[in-house]
Protein backbone atom coordinates (compact mmCIF):
# COMPACT_ATOMS: atom_id res chain seq x y z
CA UNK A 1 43.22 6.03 -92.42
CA UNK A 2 41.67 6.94 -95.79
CA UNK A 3 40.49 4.48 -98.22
CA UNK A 4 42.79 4.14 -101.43
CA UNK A 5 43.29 1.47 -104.18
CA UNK A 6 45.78 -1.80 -104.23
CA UNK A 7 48.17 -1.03 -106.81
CA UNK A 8 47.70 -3.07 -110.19
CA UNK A 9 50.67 -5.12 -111.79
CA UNK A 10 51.12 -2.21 -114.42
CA UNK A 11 51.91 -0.44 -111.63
CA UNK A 12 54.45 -1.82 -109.96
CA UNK A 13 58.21 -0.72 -109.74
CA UNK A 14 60.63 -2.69 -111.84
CA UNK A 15 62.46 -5.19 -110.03
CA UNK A 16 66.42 -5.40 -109.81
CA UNK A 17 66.32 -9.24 -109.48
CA UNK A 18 63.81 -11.90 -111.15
CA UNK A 19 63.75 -14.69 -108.27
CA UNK A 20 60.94 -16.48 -108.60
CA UNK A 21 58.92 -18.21 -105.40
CA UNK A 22 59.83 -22.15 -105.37
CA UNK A 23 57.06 -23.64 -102.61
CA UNK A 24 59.90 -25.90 -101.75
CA UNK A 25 62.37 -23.69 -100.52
CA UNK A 26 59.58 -20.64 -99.42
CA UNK A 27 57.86 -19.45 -96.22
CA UNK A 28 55.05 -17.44 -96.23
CA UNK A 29 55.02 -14.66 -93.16
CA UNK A 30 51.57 -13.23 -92.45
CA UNK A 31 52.53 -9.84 -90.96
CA UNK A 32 50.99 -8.52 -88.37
CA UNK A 33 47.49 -8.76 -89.36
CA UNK A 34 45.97 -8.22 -85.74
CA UNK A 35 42.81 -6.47 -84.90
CA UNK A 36 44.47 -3.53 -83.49
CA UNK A 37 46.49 -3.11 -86.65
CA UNK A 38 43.62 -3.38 -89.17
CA UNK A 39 41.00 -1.06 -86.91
CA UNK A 40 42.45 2.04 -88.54
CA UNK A 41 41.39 0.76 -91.97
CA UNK A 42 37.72 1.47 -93.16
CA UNK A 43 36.58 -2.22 -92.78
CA UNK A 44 34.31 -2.21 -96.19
CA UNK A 45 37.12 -0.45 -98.63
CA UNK A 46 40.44 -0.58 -100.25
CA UNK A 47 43.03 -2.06 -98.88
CA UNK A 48 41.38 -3.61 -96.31
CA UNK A 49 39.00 -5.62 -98.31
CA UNK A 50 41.77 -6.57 -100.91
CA UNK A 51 44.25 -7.06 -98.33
CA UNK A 52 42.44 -9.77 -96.88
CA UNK A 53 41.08 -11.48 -99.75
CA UNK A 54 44.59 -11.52 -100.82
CA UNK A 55 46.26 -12.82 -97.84
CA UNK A 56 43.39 -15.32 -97.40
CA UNK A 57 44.27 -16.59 -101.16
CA UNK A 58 48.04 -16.65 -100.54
CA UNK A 59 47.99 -18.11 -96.99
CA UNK A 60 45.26 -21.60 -98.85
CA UNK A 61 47.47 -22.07 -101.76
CA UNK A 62 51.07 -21.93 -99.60
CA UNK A 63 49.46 -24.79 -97.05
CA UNK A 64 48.14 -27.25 -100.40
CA UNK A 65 51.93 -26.31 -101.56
CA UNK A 66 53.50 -27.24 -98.49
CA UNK A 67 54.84 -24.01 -97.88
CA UNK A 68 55.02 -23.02 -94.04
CA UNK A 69 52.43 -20.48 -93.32
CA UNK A 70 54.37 -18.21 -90.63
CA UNK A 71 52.23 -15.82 -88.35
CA UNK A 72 53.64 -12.84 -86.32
CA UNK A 73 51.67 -10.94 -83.79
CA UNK A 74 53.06 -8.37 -81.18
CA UNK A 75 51.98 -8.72 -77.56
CA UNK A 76 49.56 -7.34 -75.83
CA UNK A 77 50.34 -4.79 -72.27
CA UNK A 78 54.31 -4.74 -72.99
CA UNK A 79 56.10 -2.73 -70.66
CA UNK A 80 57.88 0.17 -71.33
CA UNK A 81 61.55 -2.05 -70.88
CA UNK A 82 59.66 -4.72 -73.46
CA UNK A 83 59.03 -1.80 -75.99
CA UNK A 84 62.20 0.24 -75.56
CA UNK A 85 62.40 2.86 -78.36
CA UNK A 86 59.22 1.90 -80.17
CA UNK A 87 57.45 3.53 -76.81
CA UNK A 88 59.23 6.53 -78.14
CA UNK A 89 57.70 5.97 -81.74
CA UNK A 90 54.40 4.89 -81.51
CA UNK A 91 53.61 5.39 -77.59
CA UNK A 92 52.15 1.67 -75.73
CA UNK A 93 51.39 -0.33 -78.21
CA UNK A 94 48.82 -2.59 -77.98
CA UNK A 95 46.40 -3.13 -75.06
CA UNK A 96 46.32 -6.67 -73.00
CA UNK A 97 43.08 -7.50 -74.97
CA UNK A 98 42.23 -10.85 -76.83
CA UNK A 99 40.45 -9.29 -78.98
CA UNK A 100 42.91 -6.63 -79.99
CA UNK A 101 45.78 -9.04 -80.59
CA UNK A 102 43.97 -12.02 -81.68
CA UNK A 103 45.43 -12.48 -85.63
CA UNK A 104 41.59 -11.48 -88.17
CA UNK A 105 39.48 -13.89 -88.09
CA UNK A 106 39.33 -14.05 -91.85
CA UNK A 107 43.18 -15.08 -92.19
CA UNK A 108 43.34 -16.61 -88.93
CA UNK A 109 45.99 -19.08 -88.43
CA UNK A 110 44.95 -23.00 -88.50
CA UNK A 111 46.23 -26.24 -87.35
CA UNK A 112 50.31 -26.65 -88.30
CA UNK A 113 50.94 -22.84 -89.26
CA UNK A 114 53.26 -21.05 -86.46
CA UNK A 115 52.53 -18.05 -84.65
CA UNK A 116 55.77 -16.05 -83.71
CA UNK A 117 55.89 -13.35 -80.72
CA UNK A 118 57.13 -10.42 -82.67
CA UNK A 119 58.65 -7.20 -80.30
CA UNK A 120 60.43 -5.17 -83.13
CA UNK A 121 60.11 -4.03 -87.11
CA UNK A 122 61.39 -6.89 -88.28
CA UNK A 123 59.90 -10.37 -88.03
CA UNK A 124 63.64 -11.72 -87.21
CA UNK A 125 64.43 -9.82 -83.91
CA UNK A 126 64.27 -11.81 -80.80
CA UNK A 127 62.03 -14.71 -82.71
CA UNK A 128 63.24 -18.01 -84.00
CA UNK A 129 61.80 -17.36 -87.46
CA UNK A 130 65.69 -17.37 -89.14
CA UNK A 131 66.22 -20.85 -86.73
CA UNK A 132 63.09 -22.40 -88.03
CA UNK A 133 63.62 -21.16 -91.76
CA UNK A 134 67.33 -22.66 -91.52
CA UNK A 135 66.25 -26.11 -89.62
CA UNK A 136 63.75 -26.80 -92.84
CA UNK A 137 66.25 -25.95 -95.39
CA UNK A 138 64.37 -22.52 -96.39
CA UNK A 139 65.83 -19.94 -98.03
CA UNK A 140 62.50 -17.56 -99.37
CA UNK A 141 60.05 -15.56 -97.21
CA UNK A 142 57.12 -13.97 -99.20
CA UNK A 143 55.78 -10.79 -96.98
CA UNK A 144 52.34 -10.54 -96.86
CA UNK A 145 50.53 -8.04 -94.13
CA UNK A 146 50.88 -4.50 -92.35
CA UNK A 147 52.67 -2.16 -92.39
CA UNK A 148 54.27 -1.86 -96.11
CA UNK A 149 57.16 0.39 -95.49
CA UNK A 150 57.39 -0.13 -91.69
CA UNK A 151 57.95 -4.15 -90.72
CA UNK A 152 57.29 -5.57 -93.93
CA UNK A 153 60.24 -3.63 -95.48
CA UNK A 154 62.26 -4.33 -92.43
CA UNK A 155 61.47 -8.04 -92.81
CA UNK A 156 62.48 -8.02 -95.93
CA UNK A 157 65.44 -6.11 -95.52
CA UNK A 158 66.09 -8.26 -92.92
CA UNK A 159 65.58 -11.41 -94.94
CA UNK A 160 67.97 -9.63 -97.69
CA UNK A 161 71.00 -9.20 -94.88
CA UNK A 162 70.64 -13.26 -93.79
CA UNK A 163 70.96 -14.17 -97.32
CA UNK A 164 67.11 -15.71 -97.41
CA UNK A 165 64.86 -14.16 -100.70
CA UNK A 166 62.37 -11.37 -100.06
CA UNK A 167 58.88 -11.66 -101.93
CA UNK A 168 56.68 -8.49 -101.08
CA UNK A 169 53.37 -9.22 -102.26
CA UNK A 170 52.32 -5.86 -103.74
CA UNK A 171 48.43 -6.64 -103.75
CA UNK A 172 48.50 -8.28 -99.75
CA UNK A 173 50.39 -5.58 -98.05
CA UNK A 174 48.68 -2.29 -96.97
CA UNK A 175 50.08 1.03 -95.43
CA UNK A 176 49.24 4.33 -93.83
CA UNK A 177 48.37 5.93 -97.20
CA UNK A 178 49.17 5.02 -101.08
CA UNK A 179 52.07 7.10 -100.98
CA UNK A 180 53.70 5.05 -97.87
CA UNK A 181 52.72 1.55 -99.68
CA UNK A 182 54.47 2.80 -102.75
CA UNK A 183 57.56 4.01 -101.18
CA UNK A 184 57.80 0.40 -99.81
CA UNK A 185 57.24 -0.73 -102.73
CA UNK A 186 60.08 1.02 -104.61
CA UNK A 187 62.35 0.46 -101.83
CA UNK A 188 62.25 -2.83 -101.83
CA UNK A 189 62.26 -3.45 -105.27
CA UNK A 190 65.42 -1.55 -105.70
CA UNK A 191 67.42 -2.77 -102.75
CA UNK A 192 66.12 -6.20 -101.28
CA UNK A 193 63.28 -8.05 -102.52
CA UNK A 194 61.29 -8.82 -105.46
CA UNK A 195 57.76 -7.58 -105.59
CA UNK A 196 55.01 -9.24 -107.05
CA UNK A 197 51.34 -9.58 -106.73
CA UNK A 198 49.04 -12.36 -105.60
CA UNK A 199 48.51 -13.35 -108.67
CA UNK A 200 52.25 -14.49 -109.79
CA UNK A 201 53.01 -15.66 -106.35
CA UNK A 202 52.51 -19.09 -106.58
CA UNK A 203 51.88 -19.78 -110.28
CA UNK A 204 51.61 -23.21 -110.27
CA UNK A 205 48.64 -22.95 -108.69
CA UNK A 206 46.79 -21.30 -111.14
CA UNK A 207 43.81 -23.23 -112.70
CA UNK A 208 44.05 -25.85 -110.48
């Protein structure tokens, strides 16, 4: 996929709502960021490089915070009952290969965070991740990951229909092409999230 640049906060779409993250009622879901997923990015360039400075930013400040740092990662070898119409879609999906579906090493999860077996768009189907949000009395899910306006706009549409607060981190998402990222962008903006950047995520944290 070609190179192009993280949007900037002057940038971004207005939002509809003005929630604001609260670390005591959020979760942060790091979205698919597997090897397989992030090979199609040119490693050394935007969004890549942004993408995972950001995520590696947002996933340190959630754990001081306390806020649950939520991995999903799609299996490896599924067959073609396991994909249904996603082997329609997007063909196989990912090989049976550590090394493709291991989460990058850079944002890797680490003791206490939770790594959820994801099989469709959205982060909620046939996981435990609305279960586990509703056992700890959380109600937010900030989106960080891959892609934009595939699962991290279903998640958060998703999130929207269970009554739990999107955040879609402009700055620690990346797509197929600007003009994918931005449609996800404006999408969710105007129908079931508020976006933000990493930056204004978790405030509090600022200058700490």
């Amino acid at each position: 996929m070609a190179p192009y640049p993280m949007p900037t906060p002057d940038e971004l779409p207005a939002n509809r709502v003005q929630w604001t993250v609260d670390p005591g009622r959020a979760v942060l879901l790091v979205h698919d960021l597997q090897n397989y997923f992030l090979r199609a990015f040119e490693q050394d360039k935007s969004p890549v490089t942004e993408l995972l400075a950001n995520v590696g930013q947002l996933t340190k400040e959630a754990r001081s915070l306390g806020v649950p740092v939520v991995y999903s990662a799609q299996p490896g070898g599924q067959s073609p009952d396991e994909r249904g119409l996603q082997q329609d879609f997007w063909g196989p999906g990912l090989p049976d290969d550590e090394s493709a579906k291991a989460i990058a090493p850079a944002v890797a999860p680490e003791d206490g965070d939770t790594v959820l077996t994801k099989w469709k768009y959205s982060a909620f189907v046939r996981t435990d991740l609305a279960d586990m949000m509703r056992e700890q009395g959380r109600d937010q899910l900030v989106i960080v990951g891959v892609y934009a306006h595939i699962g991290v706009m279903m998640s958060a549409c998703d999130a929207w229909m269970r009554d739990i607060q999107a955040f879609l981190v402009a700055d620690a998402v990346a797509d197929f092409s600007r003009a994918d990222h931005e449609l996800a962008l404006r999408w969710a903006a105007a129908k079931c999230a508020v976006v933000t950047t990493t930056g204004a995520t978790f405030p509090t944290t600022q200058g700490a």
